[in-house]
Protein backbone atom coordinates (compact mmCIF):
# COMPACT_ATOMS: atom_id res chain seq x y z
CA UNK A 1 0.00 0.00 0.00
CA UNK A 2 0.89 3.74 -0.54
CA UNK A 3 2.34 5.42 2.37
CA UNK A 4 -0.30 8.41 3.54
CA UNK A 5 0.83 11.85 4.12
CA UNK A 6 -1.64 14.35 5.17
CA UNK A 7 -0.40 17.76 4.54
CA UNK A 8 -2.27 20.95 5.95
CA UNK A 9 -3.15 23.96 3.96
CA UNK A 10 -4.27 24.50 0.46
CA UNK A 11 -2.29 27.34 -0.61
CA UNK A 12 0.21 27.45 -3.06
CA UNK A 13 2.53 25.75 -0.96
CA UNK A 14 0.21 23.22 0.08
CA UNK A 15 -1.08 22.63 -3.24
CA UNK A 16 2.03 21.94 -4.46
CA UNK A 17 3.13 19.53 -1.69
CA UNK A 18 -0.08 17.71 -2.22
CA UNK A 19 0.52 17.45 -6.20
CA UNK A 20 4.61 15.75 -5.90
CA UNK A 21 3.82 13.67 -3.12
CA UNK A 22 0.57 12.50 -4.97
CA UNK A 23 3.38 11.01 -7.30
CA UNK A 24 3.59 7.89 -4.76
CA UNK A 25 1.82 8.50 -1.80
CA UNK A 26 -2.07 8.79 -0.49
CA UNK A 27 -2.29 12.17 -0.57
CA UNK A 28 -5.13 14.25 2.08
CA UNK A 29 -5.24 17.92 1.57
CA UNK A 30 -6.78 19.60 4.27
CA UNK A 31 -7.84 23.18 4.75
CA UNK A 32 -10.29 25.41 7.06
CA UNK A 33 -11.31 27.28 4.26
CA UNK A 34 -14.37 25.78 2.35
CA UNK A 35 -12.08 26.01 -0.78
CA UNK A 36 -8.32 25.96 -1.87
CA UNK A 37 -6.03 29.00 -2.38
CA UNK A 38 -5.12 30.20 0.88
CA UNK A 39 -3.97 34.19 0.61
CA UNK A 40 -3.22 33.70 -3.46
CA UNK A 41 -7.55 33.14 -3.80
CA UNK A 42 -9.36 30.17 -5.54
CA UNK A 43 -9.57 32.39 -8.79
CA UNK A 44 -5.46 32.60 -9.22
CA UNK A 45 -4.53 30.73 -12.55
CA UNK A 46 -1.55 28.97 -10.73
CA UNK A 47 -4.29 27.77 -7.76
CA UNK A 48 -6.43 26.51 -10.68
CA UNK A 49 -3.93 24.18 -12.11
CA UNK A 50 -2.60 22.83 -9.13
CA UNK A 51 -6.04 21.79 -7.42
CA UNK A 52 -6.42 20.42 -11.34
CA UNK A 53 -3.14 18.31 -11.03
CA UNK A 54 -4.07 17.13 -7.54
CA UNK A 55 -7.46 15.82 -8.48
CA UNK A 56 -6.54 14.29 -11.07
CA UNK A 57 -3.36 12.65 -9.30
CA UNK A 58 -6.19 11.68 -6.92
CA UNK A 59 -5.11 13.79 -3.90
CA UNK A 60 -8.58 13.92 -1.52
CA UNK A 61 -9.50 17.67 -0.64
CA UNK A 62 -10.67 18.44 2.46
CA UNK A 63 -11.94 21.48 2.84
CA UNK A 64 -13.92 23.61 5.68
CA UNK A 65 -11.77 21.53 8.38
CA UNK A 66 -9.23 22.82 10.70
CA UNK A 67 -6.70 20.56 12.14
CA UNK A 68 -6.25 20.74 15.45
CA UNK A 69 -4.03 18.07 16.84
CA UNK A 70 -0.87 15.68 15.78
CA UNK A 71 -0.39 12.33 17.92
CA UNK A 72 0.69 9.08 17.27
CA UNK A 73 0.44 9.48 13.73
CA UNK A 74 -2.84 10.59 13.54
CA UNK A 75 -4.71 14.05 12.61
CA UNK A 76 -7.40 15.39 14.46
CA UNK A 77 -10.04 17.23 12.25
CA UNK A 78 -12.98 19.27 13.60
CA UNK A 79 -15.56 20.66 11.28
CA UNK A 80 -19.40 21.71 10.77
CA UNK A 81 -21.22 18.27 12.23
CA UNK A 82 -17.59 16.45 11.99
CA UNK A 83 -14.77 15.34 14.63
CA UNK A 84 -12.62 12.30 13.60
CA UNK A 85 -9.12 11.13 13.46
CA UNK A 86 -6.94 10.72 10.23
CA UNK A 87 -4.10 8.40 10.09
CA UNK A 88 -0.96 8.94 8.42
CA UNK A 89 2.45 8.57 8.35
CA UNK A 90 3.72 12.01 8.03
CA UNK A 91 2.38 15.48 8.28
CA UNK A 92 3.12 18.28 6.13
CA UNK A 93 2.25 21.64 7.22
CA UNK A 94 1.73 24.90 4.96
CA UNK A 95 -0.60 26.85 7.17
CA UNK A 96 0.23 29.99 6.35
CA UNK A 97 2.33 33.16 8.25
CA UNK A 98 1.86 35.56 10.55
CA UNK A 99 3.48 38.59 11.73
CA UNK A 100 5.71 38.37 14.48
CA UNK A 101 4.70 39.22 17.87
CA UNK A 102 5.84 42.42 20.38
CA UNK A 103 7.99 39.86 21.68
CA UNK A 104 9.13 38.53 18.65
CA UNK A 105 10.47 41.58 16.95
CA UNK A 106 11.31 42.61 20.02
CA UNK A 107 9.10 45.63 21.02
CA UNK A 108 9.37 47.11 24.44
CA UNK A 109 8.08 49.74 26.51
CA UNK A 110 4.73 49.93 27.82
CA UNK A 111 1.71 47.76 27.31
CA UNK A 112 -0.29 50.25 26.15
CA UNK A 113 -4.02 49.68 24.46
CA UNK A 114 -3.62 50.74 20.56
CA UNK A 115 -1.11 48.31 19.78
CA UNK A 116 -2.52 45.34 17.00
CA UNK A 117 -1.07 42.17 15.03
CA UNK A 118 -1.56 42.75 11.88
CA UNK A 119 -3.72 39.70 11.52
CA UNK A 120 -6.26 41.55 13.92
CA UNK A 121 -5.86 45.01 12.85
CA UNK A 122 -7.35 43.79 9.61
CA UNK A 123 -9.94 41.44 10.92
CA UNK A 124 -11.02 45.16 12.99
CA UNK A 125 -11.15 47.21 9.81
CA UNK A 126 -12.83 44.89 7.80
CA UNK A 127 -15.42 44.95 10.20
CA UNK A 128 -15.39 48.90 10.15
CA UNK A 129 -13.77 49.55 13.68
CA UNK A 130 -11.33 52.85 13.57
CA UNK A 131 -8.35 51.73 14.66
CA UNK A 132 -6.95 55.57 15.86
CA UNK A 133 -5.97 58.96 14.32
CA UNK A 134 -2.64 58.40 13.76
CA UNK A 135 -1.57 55.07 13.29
CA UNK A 136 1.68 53.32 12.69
CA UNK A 137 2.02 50.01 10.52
CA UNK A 138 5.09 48.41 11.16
CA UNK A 139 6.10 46.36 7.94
CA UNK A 140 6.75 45.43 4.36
CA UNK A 141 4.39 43.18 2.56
CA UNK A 142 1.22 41.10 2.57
CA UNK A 143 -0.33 41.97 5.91
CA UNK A 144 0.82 45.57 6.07
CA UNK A 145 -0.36 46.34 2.31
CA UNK A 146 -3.93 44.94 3.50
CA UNK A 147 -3.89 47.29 6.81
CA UNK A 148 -3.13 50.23 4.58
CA UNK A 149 -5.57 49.33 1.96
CA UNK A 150 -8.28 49.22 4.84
CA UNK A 151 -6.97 52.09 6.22
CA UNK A 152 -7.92 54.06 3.43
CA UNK A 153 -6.61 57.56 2.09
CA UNK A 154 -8.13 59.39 5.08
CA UNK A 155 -5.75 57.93 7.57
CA UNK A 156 -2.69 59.61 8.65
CA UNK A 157 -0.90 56.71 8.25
CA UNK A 158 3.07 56.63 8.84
CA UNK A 159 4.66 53.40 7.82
CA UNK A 160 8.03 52.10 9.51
CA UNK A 161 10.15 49.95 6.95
CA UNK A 162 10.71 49.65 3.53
CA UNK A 163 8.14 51.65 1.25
CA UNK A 164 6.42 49.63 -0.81
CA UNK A 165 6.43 49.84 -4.69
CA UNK A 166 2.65 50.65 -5.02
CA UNK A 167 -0.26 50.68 -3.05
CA UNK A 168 -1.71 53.33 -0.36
CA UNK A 169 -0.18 56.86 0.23
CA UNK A 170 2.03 56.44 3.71
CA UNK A 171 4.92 58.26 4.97
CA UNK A 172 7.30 55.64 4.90
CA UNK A 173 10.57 55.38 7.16
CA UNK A 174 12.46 53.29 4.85
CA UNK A 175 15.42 50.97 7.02
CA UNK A 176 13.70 52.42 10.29
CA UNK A 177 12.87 49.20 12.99
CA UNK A 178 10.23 49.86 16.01
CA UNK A 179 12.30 49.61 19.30
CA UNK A 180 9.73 50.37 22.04
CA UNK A 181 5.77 52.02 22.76
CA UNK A 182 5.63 54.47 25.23
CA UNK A 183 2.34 56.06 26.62
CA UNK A 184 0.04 55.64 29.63
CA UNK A 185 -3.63 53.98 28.93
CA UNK A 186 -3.34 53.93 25.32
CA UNK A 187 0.08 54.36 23.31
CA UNK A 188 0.86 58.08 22.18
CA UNK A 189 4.28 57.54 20.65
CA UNK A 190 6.67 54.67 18.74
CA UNK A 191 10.00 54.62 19.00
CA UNK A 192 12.27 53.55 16.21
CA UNK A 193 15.77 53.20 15.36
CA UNK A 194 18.00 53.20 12.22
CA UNK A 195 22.05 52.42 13.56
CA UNK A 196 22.22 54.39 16.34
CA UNK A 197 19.67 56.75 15.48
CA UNK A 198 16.41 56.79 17.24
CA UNK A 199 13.47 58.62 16.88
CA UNK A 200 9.75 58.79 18.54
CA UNK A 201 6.78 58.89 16.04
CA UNK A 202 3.41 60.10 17.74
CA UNK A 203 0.83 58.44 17.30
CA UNK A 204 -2.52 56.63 18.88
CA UNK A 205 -2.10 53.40 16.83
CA UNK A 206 0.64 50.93 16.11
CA UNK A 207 0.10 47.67 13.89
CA UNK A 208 2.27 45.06 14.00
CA UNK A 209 2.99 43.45 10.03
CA UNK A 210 6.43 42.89 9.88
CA UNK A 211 8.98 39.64 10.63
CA UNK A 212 6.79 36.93 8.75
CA UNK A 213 6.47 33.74 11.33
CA UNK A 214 4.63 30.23 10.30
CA UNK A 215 1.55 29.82 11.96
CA UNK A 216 2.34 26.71 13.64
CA UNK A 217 -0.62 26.08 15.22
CA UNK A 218 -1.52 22.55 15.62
CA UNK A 219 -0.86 21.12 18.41
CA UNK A 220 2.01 18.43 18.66
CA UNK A 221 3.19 19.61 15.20
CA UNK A 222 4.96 23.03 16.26
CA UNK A 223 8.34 21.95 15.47
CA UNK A 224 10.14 19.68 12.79
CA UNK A 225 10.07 16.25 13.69
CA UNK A 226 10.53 12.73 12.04
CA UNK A 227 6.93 12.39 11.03
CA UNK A 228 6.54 16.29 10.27
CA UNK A 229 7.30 18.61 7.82
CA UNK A 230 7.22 22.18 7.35
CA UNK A 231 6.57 23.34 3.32
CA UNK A 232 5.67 26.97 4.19
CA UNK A 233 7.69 29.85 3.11
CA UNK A 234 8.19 32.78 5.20
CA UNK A 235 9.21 35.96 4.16
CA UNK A 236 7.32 39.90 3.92
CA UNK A 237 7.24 39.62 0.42
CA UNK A 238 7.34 36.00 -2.27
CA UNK A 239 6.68 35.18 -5.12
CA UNK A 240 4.74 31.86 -6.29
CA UNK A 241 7.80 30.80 -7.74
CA UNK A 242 9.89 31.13 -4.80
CA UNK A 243 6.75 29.34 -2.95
CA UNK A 244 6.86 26.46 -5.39
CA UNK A 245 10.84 25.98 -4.88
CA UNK A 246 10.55 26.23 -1.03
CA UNK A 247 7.86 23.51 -1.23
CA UNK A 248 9.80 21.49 -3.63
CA UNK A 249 12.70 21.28 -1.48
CA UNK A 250 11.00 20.77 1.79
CA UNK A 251 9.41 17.32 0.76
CA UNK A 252 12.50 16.14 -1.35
CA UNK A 253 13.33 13.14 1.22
CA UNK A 254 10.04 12.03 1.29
CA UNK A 255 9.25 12.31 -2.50
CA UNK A 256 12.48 9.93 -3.00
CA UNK A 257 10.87 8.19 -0.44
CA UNK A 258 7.63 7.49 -1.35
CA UNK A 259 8.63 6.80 -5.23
């Protein structure tokens, strides 16, 4: 029999996964979303052929299920009306990123209200919550683009790190890293650095988009392991065909393996 590899998000790093190891494995592709994609959308020509090349490799899609837990070798899924264990031999992961945390980065100073991940900031504005006057999105790609974007033209917005090549109006410190949030209830000012040069930006607002980090998030799969892989590539800004050679590489032993 086939060896079966369950790998975890259908974006374009998942997809791809899911198509090579389809080669000589029992492929499961399984994603929270009720359809493939992941941040690239289900309407991307590249997303299009690969969910084509994994159905008809006979890769099974399963979609609208989050995984939730790795042990023993077996998956646990939880959807609408559904709760069951997958076996497998190995796990492949492509969940996604995430910008780092305050901690991450680091960012210190005071633990003032005002400061957002960028995964929430956009979640808020998408639901039409104003985030402040004069906020500060800290960051150079997917995540911060989509906080400007919400943020619209009437925003103040200041950015800290490299300016992007289109998109929103922002006053952009280009090379600039934030070092610490001072303020008392709510944050009033950033400060940033550049060498040895430091400088405090006011502001009521600070969004955190910057330092791309896997989301890692099921449980006993948050680290590389014998019977897990990680396919996802992290970085501000990629393109598909950098996601397509990360993949690639990250499941070379087991394709050899499993052909």
């Amino acid at each position: 029999m086939a060896e079966r590899i369950v790998v975890v998000g259908a974006g374009i790093a998942g997809l791809a996964a899911a198509r090579e190891l389809a080669v000589g494995a029992e492929v499961e592709l399984v994603e929270r979303l009720p359809e493939v994609g992941g941040t690239w959308g289900f309407e991307h020509p590249l997303v299009g052929e690969l969910r084509r090349s994994c159905v008809e490799l006979g890769v099974r899609l399963t979609l609208g299920v989050t995984a939730l837990r790795w042990r023993e070798r077996r998956l646990l899924l939880v959807g609408p009306g559904e709760r069951a264990w997958r076996e497998a031999e190995h796990l492949v992961f492509a969940g996604g990123t995430r910008p780092a945390t305050a901690a991450e980065l680091p960012l210190f100073g005071a633990r003032a209200a005002g400061v957002f991940a960028g995964t929430v900031a956009h979640h808020l504005l998408e639901g039409k919550v104003r985030l402040g006057e004069r906020p500060v999105v800290c960051g150079d790609g997917y995540w911060a683009e989509l906080v400007l974007a919400e943020l619209g033209d009437g925003a103040r917005a200041t950015r800290v790190g490299a300016a992007p090549a289109s998109g929103p109006e922002a006053a952009a410190w280009s090379d600039w890293r934030p070092l610490a949030v001072r303020g008392r209830d709510r944050v009033e000012e950033l400060l940033v650095g550049r060498g040895e040069e430091e400088r405090a930006l006011p502001c009521d607002c600070v969004v955190l988009a910057a330092d791309q980090r896997p989301l890692r998030n099921v449980d006993g799969a948050i680290v590389e392991a014998a019977d897990v892989t990680f396919a996802q590539l992290c970085a501000d800004r990629v393109t598909a065909d950098e996601v397509l050679g990360h993949a690639a590489r990250s499941i070379a032993s087991l394709t050899r393996r499993t052909r």
